[in-house]
N, C-alpha and C. Protein backbone atom coordinates (compact mmCIF):
# COMPACT_ATOMS: atom_id res chain seq x y z
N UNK A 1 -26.13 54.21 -14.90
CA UNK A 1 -27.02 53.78 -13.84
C UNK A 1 -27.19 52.27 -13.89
N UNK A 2 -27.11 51.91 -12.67
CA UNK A 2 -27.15 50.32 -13.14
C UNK A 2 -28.54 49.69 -12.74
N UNK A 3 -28.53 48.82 -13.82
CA UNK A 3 -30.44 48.43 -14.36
C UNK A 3 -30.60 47.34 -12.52
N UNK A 4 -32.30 47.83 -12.61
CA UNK A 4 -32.81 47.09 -11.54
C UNK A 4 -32.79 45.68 -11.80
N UNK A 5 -32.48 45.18 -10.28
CA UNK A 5 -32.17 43.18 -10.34
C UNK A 5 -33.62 42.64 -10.81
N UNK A 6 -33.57 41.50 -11.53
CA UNK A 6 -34.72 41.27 -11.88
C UNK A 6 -35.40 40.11 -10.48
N UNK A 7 -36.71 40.67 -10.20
CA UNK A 7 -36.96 39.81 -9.16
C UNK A 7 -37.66 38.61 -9.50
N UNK A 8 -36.93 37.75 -8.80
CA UNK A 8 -37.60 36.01 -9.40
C UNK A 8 -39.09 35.75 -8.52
N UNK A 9 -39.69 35.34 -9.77
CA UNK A 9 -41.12 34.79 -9.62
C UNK A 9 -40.63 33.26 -8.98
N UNK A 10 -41.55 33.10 -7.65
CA UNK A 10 -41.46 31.81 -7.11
C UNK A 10 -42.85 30.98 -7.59
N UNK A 11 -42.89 30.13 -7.75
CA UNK A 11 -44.47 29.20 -8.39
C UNK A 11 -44.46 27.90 -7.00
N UNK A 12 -45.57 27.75 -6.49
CA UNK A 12 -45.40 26.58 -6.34
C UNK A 12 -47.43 25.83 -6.37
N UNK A 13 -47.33 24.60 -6.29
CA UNK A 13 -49.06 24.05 -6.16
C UNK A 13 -50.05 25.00 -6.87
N UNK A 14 -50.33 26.33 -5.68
CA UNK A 14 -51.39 26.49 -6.67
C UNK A 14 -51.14 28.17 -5.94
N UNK A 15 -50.44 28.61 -6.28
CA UNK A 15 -49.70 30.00 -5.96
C UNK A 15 -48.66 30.75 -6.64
N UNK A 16 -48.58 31.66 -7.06
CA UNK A 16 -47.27 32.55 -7.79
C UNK A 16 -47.39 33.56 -6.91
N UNK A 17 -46.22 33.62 -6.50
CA UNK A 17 -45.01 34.93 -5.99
C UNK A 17 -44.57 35.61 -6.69
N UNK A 18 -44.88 36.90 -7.13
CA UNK A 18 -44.32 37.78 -8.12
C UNK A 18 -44.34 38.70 -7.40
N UNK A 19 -43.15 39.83 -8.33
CA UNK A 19 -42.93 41.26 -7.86
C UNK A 19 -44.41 41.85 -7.89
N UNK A 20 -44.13 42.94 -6.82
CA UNK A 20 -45.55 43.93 -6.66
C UNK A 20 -45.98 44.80 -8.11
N UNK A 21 -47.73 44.69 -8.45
CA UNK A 21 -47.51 45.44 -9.64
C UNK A 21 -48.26 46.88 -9.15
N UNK A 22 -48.57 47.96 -9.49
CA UNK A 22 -49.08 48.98 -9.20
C UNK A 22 -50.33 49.06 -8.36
N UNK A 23 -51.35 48.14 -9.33
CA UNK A 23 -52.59 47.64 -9.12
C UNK A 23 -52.72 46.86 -7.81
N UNK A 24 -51.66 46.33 -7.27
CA UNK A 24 -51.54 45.34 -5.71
C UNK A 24 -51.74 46.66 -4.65
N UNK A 25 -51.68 47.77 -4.91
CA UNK A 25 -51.40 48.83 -3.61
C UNK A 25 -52.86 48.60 -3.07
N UNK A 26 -53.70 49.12 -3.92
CA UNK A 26 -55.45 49.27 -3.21
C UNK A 26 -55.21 48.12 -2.28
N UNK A 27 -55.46 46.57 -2.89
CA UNK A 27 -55.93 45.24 -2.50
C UNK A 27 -55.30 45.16 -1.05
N UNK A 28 -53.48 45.97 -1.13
CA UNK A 28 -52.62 45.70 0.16
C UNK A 28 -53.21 46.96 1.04
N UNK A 29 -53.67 47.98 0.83
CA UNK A 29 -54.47 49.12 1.69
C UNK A 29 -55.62 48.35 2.64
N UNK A 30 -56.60 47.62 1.87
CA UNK A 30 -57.54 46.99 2.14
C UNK A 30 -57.13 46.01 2.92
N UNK A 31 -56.44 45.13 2.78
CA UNK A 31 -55.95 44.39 3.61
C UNK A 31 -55.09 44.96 5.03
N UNK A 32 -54.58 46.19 5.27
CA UNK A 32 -54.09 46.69 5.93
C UNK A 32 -55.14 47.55 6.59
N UNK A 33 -55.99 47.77 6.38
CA UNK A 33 -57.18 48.30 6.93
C UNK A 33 -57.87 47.14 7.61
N UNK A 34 -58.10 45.99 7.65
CA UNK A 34 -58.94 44.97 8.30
C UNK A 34 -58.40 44.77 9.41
N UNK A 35 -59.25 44.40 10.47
CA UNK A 35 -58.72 44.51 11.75
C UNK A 35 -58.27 43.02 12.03
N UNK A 36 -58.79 41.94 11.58
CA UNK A 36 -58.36 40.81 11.82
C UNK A 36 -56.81 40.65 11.63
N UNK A 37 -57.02 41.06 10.38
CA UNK A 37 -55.47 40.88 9.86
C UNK A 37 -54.53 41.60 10.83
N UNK A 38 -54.74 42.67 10.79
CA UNK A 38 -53.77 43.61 11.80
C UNK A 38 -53.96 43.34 13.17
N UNK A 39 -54.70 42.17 13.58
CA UNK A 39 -54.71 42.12 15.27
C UNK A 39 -53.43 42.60 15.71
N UNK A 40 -52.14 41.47 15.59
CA UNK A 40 -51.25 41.69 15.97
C UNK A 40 -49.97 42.53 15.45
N UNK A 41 -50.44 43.51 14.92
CA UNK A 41 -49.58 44.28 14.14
C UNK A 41 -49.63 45.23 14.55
N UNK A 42 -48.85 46.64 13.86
CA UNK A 42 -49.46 48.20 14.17
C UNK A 42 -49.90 48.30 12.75
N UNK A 43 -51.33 48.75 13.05
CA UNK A 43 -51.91 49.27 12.32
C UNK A 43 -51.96 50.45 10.95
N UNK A 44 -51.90 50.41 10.06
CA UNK A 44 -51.48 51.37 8.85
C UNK A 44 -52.86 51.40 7.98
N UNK A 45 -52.68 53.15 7.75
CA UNK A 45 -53.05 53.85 7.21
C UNK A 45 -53.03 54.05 5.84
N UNK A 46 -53.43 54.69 4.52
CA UNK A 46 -53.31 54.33 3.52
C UNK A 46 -51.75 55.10 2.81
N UNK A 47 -51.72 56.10 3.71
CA UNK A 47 -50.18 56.04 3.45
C UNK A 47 -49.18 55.31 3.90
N UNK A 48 -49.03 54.60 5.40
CA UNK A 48 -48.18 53.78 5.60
C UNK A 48 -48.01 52.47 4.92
N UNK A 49 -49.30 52.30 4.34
CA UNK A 49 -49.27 50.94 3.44
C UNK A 49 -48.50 51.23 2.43
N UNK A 50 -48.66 52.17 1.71
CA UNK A 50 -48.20 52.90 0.24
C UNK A 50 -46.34 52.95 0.75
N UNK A 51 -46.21 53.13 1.66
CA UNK A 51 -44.85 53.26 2.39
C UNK A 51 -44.52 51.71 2.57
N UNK A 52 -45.10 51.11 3.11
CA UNK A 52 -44.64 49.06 2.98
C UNK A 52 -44.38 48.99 1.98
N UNK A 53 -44.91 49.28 0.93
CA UNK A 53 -44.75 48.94 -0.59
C UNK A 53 -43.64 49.25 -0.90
N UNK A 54 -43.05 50.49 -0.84
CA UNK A 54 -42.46 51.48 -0.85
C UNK A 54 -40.97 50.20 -0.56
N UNK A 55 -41.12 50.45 0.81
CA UNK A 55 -39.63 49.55 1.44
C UNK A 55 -39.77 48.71 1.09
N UNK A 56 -40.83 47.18 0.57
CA UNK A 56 -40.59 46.39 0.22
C UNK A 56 -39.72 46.12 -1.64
N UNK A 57 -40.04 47.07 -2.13
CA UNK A 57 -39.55 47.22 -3.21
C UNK A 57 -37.96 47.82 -3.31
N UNK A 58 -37.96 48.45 -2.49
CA UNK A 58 -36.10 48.90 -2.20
C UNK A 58 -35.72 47.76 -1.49
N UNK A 59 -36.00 46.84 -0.92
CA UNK A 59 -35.69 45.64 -0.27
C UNK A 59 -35.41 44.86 -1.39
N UNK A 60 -36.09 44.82 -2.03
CA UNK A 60 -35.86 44.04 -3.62
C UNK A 60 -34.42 44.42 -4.35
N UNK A 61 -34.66 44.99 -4.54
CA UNK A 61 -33.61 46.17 -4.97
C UNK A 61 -32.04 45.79 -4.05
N UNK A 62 -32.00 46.27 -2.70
CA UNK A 62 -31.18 46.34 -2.04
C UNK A 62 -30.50 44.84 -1.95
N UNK A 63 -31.28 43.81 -1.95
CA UNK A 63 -30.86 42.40 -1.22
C UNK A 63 -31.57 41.15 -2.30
N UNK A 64 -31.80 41.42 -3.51
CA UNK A 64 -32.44 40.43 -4.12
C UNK A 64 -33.31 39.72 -3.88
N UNK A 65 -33.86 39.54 -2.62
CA UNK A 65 -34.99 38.86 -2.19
C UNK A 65 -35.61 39.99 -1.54
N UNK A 66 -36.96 39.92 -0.76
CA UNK A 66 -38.15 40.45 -0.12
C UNK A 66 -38.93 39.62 -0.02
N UNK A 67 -40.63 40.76 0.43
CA UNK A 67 -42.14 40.48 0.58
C UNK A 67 -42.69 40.23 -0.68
N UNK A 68 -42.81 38.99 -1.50
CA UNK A 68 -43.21 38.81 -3.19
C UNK A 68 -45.19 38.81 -2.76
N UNK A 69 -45.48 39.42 -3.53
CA UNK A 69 -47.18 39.41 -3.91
C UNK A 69 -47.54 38.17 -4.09
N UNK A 70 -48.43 38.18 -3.35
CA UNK A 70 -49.43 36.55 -3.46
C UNK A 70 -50.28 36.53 -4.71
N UNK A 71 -50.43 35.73 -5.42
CA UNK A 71 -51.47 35.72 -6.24
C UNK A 71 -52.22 33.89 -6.30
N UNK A 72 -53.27 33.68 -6.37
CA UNK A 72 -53.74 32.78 -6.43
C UNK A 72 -54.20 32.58 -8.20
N UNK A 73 -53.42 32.16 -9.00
CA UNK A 73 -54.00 32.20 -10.61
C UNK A 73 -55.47 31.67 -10.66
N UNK A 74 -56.07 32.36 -11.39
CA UNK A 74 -57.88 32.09 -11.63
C UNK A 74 -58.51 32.55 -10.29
N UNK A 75 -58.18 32.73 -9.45
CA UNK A 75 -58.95 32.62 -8.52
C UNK A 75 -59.03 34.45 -7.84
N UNK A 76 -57.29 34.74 -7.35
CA UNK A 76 -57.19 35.95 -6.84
C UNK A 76 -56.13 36.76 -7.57
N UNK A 77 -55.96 38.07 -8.11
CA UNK A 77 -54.51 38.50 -8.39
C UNK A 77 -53.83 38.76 -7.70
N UNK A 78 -54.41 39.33 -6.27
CA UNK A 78 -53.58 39.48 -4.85
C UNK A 78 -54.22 39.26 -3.70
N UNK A 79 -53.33 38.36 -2.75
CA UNK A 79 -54.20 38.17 -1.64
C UNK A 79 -52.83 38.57 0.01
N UNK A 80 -52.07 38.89 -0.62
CA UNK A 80 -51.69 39.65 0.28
C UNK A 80 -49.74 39.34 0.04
N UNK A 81 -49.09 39.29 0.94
CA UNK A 81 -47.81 38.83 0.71
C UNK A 81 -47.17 37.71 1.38
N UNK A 82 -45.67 37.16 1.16
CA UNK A 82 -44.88 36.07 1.86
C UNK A 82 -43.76 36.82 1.42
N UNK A 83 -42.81 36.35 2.28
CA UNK A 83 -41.02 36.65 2.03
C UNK A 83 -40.38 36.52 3.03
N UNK A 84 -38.95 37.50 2.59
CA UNK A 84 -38.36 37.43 3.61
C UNK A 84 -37.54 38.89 3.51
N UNK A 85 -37.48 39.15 4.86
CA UNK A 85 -36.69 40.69 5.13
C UNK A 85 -35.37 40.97 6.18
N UNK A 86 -34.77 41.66 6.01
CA UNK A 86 -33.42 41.66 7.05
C UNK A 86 -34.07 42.48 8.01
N UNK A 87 -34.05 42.23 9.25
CA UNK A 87 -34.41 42.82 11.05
C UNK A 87 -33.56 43.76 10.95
N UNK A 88 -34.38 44.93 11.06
CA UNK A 88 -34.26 46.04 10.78
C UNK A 88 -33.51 46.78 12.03
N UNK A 89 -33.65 46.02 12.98
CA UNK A 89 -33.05 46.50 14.69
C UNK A 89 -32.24 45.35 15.36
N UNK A 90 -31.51 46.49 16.49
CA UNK A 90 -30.68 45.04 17.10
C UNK A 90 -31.23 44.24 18.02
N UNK A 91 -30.90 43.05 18.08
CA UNK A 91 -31.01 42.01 18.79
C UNK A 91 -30.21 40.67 19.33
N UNK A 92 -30.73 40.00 20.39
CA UNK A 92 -29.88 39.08 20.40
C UNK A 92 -29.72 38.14 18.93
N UNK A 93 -30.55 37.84 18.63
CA UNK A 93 -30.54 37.32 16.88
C UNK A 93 -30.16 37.80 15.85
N UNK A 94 -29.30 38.87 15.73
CA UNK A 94 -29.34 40.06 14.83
C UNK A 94 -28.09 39.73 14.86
N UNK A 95 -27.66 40.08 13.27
CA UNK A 95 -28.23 39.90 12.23
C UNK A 95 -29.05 39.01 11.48
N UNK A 96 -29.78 38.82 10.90
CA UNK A 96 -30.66 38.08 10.78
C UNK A 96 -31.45 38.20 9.57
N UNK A 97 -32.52 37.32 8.85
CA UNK A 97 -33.32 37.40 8.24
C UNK A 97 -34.59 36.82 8.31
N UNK A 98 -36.07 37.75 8.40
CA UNK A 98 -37.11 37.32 8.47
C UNK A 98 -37.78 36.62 7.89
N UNK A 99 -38.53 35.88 7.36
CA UNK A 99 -39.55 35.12 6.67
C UNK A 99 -41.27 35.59 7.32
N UNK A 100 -41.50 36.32 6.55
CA UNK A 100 -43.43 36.91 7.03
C UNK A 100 -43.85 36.77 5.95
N UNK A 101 -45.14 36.83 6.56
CA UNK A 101 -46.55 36.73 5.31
C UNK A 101 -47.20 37.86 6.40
N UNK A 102 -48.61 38.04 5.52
CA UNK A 102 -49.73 39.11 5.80
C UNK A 102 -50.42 38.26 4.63
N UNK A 103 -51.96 37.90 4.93
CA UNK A 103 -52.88 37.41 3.88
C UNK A 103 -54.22 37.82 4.56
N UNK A 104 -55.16 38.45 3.07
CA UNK A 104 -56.10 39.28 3.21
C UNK A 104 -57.16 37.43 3.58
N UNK A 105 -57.66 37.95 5.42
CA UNK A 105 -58.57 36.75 5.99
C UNK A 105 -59.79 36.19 4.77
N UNK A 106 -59.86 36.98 4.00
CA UNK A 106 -60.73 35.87 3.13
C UNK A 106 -60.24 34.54 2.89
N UNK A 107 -58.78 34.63 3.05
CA UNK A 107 -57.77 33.47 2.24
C UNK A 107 -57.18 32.79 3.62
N UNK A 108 -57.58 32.81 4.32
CA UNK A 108 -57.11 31.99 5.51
C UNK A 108 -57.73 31.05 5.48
N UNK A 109 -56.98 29.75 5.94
CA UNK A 109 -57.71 28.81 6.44
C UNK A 109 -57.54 27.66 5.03
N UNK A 110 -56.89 28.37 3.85
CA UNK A 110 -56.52 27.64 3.05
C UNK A 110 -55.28 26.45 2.83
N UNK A 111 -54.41 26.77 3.74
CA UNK A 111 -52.80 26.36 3.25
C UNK A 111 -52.64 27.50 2.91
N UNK A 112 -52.69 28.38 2.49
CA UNK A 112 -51.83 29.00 1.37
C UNK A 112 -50.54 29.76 2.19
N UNK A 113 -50.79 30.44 3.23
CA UNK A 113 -49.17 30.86 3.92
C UNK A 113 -48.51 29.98 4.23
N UNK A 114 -48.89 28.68 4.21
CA UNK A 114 -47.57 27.20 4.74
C UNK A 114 -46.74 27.40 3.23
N UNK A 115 -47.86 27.08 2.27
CA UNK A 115 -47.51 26.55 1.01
C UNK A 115 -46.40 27.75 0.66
N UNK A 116 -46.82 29.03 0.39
CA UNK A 116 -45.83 29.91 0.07
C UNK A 116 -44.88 30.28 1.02
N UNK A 117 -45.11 29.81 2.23
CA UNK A 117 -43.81 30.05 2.79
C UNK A 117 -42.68 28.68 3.04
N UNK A 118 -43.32 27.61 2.44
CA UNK A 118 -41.92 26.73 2.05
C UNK A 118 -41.21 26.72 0.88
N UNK A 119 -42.33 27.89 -0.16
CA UNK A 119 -41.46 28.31 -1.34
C UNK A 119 -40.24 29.12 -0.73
N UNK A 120 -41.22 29.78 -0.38
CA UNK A 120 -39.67 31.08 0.39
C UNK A 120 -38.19 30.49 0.95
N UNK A 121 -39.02 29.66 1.79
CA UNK A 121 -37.59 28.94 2.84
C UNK A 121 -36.72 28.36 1.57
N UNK A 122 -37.34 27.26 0.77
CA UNK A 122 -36.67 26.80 -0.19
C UNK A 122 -35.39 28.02 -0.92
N UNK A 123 -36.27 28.88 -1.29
CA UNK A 123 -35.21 29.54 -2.10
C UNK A 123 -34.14 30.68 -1.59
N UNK A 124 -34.55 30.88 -0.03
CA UNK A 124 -33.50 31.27 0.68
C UNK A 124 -32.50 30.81 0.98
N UNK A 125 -32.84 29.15 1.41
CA UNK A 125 -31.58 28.37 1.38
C UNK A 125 -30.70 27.76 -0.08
N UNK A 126 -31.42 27.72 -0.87
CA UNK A 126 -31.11 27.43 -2.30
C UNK A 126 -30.44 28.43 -3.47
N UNK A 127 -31.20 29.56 -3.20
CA UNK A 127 -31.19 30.63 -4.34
C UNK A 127 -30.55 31.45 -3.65
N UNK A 128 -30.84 31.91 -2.26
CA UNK A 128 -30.13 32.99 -1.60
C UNK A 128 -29.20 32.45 -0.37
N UNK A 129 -28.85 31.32 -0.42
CA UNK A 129 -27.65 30.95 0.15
C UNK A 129 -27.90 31.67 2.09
N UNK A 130 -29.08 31.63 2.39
CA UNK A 130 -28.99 31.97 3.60
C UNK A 130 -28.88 31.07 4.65
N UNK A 131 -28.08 31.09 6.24
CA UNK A 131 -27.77 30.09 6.62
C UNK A 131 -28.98 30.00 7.51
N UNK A 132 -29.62 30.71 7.71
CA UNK A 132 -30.75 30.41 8.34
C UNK A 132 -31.75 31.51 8.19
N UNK A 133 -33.13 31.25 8.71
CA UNK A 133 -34.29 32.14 8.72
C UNK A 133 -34.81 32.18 9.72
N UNK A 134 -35.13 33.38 10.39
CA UNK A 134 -36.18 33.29 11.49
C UNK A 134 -37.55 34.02 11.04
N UNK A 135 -38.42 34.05 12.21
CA UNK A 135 -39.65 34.71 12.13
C UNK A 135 -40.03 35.01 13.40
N UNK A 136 -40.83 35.96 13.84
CA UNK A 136 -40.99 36.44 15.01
C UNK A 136 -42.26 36.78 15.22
N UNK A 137 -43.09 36.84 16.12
CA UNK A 137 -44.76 37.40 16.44
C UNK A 137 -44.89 37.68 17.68
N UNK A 138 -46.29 37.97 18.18
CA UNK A 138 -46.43 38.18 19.40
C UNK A 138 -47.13 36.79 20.30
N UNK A 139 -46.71 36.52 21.34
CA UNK A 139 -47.19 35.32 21.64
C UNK A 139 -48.69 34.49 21.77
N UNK A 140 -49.69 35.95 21.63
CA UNK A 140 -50.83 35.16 21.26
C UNK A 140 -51.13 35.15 19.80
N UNK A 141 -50.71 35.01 18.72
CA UNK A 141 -50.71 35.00 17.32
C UNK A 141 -50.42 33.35 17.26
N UNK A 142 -51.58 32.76 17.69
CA UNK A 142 -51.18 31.23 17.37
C UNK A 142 -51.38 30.74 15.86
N UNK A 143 -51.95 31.96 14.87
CA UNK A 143 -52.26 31.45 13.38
C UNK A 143 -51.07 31.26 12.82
N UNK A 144 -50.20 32.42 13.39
CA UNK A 144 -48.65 32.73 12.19
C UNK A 144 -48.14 31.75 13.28
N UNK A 145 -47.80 31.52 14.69
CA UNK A 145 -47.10 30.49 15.32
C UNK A 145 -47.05 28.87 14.67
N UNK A 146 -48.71 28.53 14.78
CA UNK A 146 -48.88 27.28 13.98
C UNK A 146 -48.53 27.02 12.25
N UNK A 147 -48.13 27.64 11.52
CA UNK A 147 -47.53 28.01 9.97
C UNK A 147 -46.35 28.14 10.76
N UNK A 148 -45.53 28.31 11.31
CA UNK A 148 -44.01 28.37 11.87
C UNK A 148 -43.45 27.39 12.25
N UNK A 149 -44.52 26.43 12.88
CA UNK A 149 -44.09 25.09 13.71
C UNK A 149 -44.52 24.08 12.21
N UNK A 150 -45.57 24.68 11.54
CA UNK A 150 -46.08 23.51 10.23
C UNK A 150 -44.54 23.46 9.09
N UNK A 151 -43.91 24.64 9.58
CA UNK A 151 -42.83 24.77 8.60
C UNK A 151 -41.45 24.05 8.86
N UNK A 152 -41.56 23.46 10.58
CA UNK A 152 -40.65 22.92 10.94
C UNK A 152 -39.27 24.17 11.66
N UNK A 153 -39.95 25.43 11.90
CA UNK A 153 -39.25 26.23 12.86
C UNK A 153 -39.24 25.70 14.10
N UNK A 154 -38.40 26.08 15.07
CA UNK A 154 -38.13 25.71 16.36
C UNK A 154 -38.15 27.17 17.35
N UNK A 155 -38.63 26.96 18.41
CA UNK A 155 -39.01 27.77 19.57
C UNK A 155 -38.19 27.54 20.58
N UNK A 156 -37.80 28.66 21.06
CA UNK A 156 -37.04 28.03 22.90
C UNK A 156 -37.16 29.46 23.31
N UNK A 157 -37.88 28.73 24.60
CA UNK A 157 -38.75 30.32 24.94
C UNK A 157 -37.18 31.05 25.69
N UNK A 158 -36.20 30.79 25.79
CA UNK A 158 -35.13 31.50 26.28
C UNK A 158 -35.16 32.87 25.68
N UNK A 159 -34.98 32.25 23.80
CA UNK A 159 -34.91 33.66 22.99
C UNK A 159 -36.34 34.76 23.02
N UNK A 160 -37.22 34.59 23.10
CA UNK A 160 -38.28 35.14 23.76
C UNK A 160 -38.07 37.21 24.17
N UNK A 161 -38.26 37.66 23.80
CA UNK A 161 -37.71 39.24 23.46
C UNK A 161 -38.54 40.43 23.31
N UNK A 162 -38.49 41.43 23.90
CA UNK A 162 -39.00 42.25 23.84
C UNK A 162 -38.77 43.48 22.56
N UNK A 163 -39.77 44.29 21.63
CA UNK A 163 -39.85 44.43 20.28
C UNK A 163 -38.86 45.69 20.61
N UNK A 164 -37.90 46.19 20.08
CA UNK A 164 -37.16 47.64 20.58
C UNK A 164 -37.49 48.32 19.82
N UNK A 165 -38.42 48.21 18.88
CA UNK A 165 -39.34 49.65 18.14
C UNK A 165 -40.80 49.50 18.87
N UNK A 166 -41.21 48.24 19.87
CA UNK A 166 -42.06 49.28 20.73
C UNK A 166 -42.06 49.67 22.10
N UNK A 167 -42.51 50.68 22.35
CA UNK A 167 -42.61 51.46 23.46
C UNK A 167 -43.32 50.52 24.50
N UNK A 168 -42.29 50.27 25.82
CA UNK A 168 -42.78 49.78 26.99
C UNK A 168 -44.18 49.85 27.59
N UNK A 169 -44.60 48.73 27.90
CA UNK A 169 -46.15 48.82 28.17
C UNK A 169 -47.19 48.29 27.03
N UNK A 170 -46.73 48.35 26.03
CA UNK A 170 -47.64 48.12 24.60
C UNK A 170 -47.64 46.52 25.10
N UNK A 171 -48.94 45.95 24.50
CA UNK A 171 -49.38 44.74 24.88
C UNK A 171 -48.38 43.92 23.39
N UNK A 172 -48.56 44.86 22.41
CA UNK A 172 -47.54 43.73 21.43
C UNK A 172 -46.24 43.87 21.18
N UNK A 173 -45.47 44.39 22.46
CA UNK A 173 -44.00 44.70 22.49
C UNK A 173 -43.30 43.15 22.78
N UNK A 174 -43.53 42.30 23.61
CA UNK A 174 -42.94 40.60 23.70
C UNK A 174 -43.65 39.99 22.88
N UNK A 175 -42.29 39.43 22.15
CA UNK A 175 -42.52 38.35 20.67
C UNK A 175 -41.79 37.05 20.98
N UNK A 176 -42.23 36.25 20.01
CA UNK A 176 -41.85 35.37 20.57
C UNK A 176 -40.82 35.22 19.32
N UNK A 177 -39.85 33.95 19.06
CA UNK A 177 -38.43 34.10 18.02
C UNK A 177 -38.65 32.27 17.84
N UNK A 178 -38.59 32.23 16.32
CA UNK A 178 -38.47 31.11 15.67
C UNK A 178 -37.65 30.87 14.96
N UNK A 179 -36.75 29.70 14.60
CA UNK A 179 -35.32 29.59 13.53
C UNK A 179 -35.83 28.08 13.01
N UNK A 180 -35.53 28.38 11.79
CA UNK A 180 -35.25 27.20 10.79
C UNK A 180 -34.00 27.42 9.92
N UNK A 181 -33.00 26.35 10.62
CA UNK A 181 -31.22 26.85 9.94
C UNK A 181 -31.29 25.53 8.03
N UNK A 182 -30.65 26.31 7.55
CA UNK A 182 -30.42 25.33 6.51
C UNK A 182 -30.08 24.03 6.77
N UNK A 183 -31.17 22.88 5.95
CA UNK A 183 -30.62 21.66 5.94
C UNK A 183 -29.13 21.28 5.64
């Protein structure tokens, strides 16, 4: 059987990215239960969270990178996640790879999803040799938009797209599409 890849801890300022530990499921339930957080999301239950976990860890597994656990040292052990994931459906952008966060709103308003997500970008283009990253939301999500543009992603509302896992009519089916290609 061949041994699991070991997943690299990212550090940066005042944040560590580590693999998920058991104890992160509650904190990510809780956070998946708040409505702020999930404005623009679909909403999960304490099994579908247990199921994120779930795929984010075979994502690990499958592709050496993923969604790494936020931790704030001294302060938080988990405050939610950053990474990056392969688009799971087709598109004009597809194939592709994502860059998301989810952070439990206590922790907003800090830096902290810019900060960990220029760890990410860094080591996608560095460590994981990717030629580019996108990220995607719904167009009134100006929190994750503004962390997209702070990151130096680019917008052109051409690519602009409708979600093909949701069902026509849903108010968060048009997203909007961001790319940041390797320096």
């Amino acid at each position: 059987m061949d041994a699991m890849p070991e997943i690299p801890t990212l550090k940066t300022g005042r944040l560590l990215l580590r693999p998920w530990l058991p104890t992160d499921r509650d904190a990510f339930a809780a956070l998946a239960d708040d409505t702020r957080v999930m404005e623009f999301l679909t909403p999960l239950d304490r099994t579908g969270s247990d199921a994120l976990v779930d795929r984010v860890e075979a994502h690990f597994i499958q592709h050496g990178f993923g969604y790494w656990a936020v931790e704030v040292p001294g302060v938080a052990s988990f405050i939610g996640f950053v990474g990056l994931g392969t688009v799971g459906f087709e598109a004009a952008f597809t194939p592709a790879v994502e860059i998301g966060w989810r952070l439990a709103s206590a922790h907003w308003g800090r830096g902290y999803a810019t900060e960990a997500a220029r760890a990410v970008i860094d080591a996608a283009f560095t460590r994981f040799d990717l030629p580019q990253v996108v990220a995607l939301t719904v167009p009134a999500n100006r929190r994750s938009r503004a962390v997209m543009e702070r990151l130096g992603m680019t917008h052109d509302p051409a690519e602009d797209f409708d979600h093909p896992r949701l069902a026509e009519g849903l108010p968060l089916r048009r997203h909007v599409l961001y790319r940041k290609p390797r320096p």
